[in-house]
Protein backbone atom coordinates (compact mmCIF):
# COMPACT_ATOMS: atom_id res chain seq x y z
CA UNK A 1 97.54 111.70 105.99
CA UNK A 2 95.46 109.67 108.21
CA UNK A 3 94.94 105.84 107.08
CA UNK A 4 91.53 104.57 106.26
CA UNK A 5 90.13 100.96 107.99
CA UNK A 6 89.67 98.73 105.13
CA UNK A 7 85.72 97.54 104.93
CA UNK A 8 86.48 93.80 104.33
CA UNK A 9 82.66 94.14 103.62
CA UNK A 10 82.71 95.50 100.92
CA UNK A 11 85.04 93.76 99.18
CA UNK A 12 83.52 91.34 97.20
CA UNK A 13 85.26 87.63 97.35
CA UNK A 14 83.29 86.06 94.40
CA UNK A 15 83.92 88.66 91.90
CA UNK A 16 87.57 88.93 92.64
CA UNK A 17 87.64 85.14 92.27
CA UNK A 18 86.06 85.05 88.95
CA UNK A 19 88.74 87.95 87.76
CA UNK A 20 91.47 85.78 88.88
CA UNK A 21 89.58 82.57 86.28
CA UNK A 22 88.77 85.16 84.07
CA UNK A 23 92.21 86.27 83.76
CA UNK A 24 93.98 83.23 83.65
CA UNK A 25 91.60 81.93 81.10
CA UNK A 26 92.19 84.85 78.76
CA UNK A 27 95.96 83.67 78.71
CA UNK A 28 95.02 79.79 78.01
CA UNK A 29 92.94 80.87 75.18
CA UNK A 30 95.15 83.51 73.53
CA UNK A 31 97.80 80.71 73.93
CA UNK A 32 95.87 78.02 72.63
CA UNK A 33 94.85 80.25 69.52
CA UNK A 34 98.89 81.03 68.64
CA UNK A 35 99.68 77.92 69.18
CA UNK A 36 96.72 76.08 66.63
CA UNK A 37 97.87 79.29 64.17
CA UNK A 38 101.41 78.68 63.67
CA UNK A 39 100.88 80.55 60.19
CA UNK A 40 100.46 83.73 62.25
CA UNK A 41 104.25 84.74 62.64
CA UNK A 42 104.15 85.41 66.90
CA UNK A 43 107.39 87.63 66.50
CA UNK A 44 105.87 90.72 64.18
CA UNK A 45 102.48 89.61 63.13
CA UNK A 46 100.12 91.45 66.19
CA UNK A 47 98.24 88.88 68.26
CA UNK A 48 94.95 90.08 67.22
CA UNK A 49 95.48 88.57 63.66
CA UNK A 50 94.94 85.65 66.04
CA UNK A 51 91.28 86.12 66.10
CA UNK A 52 90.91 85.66 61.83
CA UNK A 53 91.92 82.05 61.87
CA UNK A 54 90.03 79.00 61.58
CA UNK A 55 90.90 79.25 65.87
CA UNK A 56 90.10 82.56 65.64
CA UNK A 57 86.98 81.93 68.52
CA UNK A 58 90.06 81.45 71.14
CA UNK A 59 91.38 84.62 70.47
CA UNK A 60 88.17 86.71 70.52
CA UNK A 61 86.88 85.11 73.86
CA UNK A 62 90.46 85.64 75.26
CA UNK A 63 90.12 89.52 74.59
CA UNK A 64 86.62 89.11 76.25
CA UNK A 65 87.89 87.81 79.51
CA UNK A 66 90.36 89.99 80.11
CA UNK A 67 88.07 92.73 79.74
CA UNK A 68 85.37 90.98 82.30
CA UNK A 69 88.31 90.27 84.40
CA UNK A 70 88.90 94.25 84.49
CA UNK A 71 85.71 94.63 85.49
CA UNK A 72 85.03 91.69 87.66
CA UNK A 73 88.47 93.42 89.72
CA UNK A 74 86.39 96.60 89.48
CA UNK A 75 83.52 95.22 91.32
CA UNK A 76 85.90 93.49 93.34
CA UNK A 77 87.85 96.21 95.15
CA UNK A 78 84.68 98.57 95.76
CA UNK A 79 85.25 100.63 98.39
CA UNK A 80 88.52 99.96 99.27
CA UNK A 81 89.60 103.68 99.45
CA UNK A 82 87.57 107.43 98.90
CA UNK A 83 90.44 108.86 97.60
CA UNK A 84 90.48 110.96 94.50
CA UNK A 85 93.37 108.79 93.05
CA UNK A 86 91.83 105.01 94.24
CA UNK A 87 88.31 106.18 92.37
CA UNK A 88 90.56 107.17 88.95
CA UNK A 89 92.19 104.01 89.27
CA UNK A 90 89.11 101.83 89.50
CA UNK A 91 87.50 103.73 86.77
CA UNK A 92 90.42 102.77 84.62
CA UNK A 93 89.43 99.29 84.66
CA UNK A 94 86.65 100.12 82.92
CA UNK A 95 88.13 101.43 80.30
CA UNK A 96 90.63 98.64 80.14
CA UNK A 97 87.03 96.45 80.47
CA UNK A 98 86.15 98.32 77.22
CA UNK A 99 88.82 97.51 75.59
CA UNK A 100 88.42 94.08 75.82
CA UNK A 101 85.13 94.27 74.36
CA UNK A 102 86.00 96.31 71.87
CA UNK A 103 89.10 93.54 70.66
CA UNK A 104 86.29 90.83 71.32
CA UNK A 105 83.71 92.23 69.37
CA UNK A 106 85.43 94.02 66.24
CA UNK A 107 87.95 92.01 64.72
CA UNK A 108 91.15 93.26 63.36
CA UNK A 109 92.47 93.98 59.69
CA UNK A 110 94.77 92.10 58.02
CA UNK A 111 98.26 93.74 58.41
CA UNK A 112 98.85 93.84 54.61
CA UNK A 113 95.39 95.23 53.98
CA UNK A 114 95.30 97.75 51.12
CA UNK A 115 92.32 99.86 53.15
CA UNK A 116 91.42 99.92 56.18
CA UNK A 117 87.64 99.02 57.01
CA UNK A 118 85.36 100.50 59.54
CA UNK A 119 85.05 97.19 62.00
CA UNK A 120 89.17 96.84 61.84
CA UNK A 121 89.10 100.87 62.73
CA UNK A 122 87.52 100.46 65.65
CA UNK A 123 89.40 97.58 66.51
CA UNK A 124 92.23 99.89 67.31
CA UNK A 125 90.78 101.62 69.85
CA UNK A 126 90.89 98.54 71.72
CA UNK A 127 94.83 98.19 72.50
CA UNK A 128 94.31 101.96 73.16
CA UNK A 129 91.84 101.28 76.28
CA UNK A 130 93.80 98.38 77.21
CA UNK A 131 96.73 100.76 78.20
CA UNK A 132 94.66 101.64 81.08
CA UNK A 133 95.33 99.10 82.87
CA UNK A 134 99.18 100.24 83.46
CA UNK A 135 97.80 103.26 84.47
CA UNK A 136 95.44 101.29 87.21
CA UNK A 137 98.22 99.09 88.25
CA UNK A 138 100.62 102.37 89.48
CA UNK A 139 97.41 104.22 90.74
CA UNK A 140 95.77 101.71 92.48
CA UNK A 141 99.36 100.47 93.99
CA UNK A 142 100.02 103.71 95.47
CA UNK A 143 96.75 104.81 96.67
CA UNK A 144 95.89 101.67 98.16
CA UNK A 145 98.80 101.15 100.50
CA UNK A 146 99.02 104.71 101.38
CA UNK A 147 95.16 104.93 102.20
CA UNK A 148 94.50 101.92 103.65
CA UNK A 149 96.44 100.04 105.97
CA UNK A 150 94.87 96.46 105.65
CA UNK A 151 96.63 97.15 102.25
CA UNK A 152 99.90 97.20 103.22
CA UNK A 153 101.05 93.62 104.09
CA UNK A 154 99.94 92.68 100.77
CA UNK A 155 101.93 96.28 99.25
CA UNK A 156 104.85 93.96 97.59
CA UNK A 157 102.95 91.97 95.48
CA UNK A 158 100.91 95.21 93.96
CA UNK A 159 104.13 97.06 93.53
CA UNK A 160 105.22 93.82 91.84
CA UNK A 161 102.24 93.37 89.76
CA UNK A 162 102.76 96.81 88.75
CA UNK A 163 106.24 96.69 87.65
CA UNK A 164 105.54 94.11 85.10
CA UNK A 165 102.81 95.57 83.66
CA UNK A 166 104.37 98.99 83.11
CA UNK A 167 107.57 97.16 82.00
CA UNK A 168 105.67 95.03 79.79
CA UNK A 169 103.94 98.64 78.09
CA UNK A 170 107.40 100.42 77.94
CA UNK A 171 108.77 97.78 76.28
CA UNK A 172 106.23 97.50 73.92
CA UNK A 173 106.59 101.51 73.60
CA UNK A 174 110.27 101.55 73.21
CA UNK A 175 109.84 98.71 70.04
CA UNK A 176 107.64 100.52 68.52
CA UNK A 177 109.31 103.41 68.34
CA UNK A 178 112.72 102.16 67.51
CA UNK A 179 111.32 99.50 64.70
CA UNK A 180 108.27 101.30 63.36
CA UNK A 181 109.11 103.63 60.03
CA UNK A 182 108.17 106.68 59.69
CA UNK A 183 105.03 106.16 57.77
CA UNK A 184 103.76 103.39 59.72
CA UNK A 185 103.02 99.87 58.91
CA UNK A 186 103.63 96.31 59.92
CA UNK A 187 106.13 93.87 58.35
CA UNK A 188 108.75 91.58 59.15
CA UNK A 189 111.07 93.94 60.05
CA UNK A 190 109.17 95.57 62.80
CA UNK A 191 109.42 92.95 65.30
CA UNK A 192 106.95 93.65 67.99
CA UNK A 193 104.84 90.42 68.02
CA UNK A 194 106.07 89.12 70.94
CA UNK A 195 105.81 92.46 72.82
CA UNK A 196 102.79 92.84 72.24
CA UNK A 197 101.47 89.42 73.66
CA UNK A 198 103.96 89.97 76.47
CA UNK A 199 101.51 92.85 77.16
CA UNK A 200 98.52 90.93 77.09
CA UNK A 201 99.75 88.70 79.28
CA UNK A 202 101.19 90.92 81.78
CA UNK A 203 97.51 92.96 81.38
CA UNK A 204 95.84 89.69 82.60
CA UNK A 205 98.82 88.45 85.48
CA UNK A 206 98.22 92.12 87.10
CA UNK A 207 94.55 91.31 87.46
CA UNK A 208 94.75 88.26 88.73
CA UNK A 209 97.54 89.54 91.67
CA UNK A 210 95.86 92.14 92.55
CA UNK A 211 92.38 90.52 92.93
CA UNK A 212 94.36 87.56 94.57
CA UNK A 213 95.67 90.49 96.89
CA UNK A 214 91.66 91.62 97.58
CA UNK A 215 90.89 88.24 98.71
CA UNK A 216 94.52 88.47 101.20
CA UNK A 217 93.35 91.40 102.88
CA UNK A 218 89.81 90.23 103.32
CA UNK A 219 90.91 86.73 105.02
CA UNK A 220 93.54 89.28 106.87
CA UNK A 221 90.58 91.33 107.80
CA UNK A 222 88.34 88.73 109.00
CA UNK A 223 90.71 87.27 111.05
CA UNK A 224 91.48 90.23 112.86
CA UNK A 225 88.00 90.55 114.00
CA UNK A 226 87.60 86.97 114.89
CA UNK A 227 90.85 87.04 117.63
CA UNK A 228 89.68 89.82 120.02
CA UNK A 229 86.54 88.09 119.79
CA UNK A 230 87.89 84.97 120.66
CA UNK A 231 89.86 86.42 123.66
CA UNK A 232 86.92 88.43 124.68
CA UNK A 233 85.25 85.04 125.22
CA UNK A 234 88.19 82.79 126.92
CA UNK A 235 88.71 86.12 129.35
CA UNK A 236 85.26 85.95 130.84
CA UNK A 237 85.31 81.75 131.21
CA UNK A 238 88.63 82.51 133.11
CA UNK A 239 86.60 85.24 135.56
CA UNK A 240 83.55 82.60 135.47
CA UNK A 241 85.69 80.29 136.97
């Protein structure tokens, strides 16, 4: 499989920056909002009960960030690879974008609701989406480093990156599976609170790696170019002389 030349062109420096604020933002909010809602039990009660409090604002901008910061990373890494898998990847960062949105824009139900209602429906949706990102974060570390080789010095910290957030979604898998019963339903006993933040916050630390990793292999990039030229120019003052 021949390796691509990374176009440090077309990777775009300001977007990836703003995904890495947007990102880390989305944490400091979601924090702040558990933190000024201590009535919202963090170890079963889902984060997104965060969002009906009287700090409720902190939640529902965090869920908007992280879904700009999916698509600010989208915009970031354009044209990084043509392969089949690095397009798929990209394109799940719009759905995780979505997602955000979606958790932004509809807010939850109560967890003891006796129906649900249409806005808290579609609310659900959202962690749905969200799961993309995992799926970007294994694509996008693969396809990457095996299509591009201005990728590869920077291979560790996507393979990282990726790690967490797939460990973060399996562990979040495994709880619910083990602690939810059989006809569904939230409660004390089904202890997934803090798995489920974990998530969020593993969502938004991939982003922010892997745009931080965009703006590595464009500085990487960059000065590659700038050396030959440099030695181009001392080599003909040394003939000059």
């Amino acid at each position: 499989m021949a390796l691509q030349k990374t176009e440090p062109g077309r990777i775009r420096p300001r977007a990836a920056k703003l995904s890495i604020t947007c990102a880390v933002a989305a944490v400091l909010l979601m924090t702040f909002a558990q933190v000024t809602q201590p009535a919202v039990a963090p170890s079963w009660q889902p984060p997104s009960e965060l969002a009906l409090g009287a700090t409720g604002w902190a939640m529902t901008a965090g869920f908007a960030l992280l879904g700009l910061a999916c698509l600010l990373l989208f915009a970031a890494l354009r044209g990084q690879s043509a392969s089949r898998p690095a397009r798929t990847g990209r394109w799940a960062l719009l759905l995780a974008a979505a997602g955000g949105v979606l958790g932004a824009a509809f807010p939850t139900d109560r967890w003891d609701a006796a129906e649900p209602t249409a806005v808290g429906t579609v609310h659900n949706v959202a962690p749905v989406l969200l799961d993309a990102v995992p799926v970007a974060a294994v694509i996008l570390g693969i396809s990457l480093v095996r299509r591009s080789e201005g990728w590869r010095p920077v291979r560790w910290w996507l393979w990282a990156g990726a790690v967490l957030v797939v460990g973060a979604a399996v562990i979040l898998s495994v709880s619910m599976g083990l602690l939810m019963p059989p006809g569904g339903g939230l409660g004390p006993e089904v202890a997934i609170g803090w798995q489920a933040r974990g998530l969020l916050v593993a969502d938004a630390a991939w982003v922010a790696i892997t745009a931080g990793c965009s703006l590595a292999v464009l500085r990487a990039s960059r000065a590659a170019v700038h050396v030959p030229e440099s030695a181009d120019r001392a080599h003909h003052r040394t003939g000059a002389a």
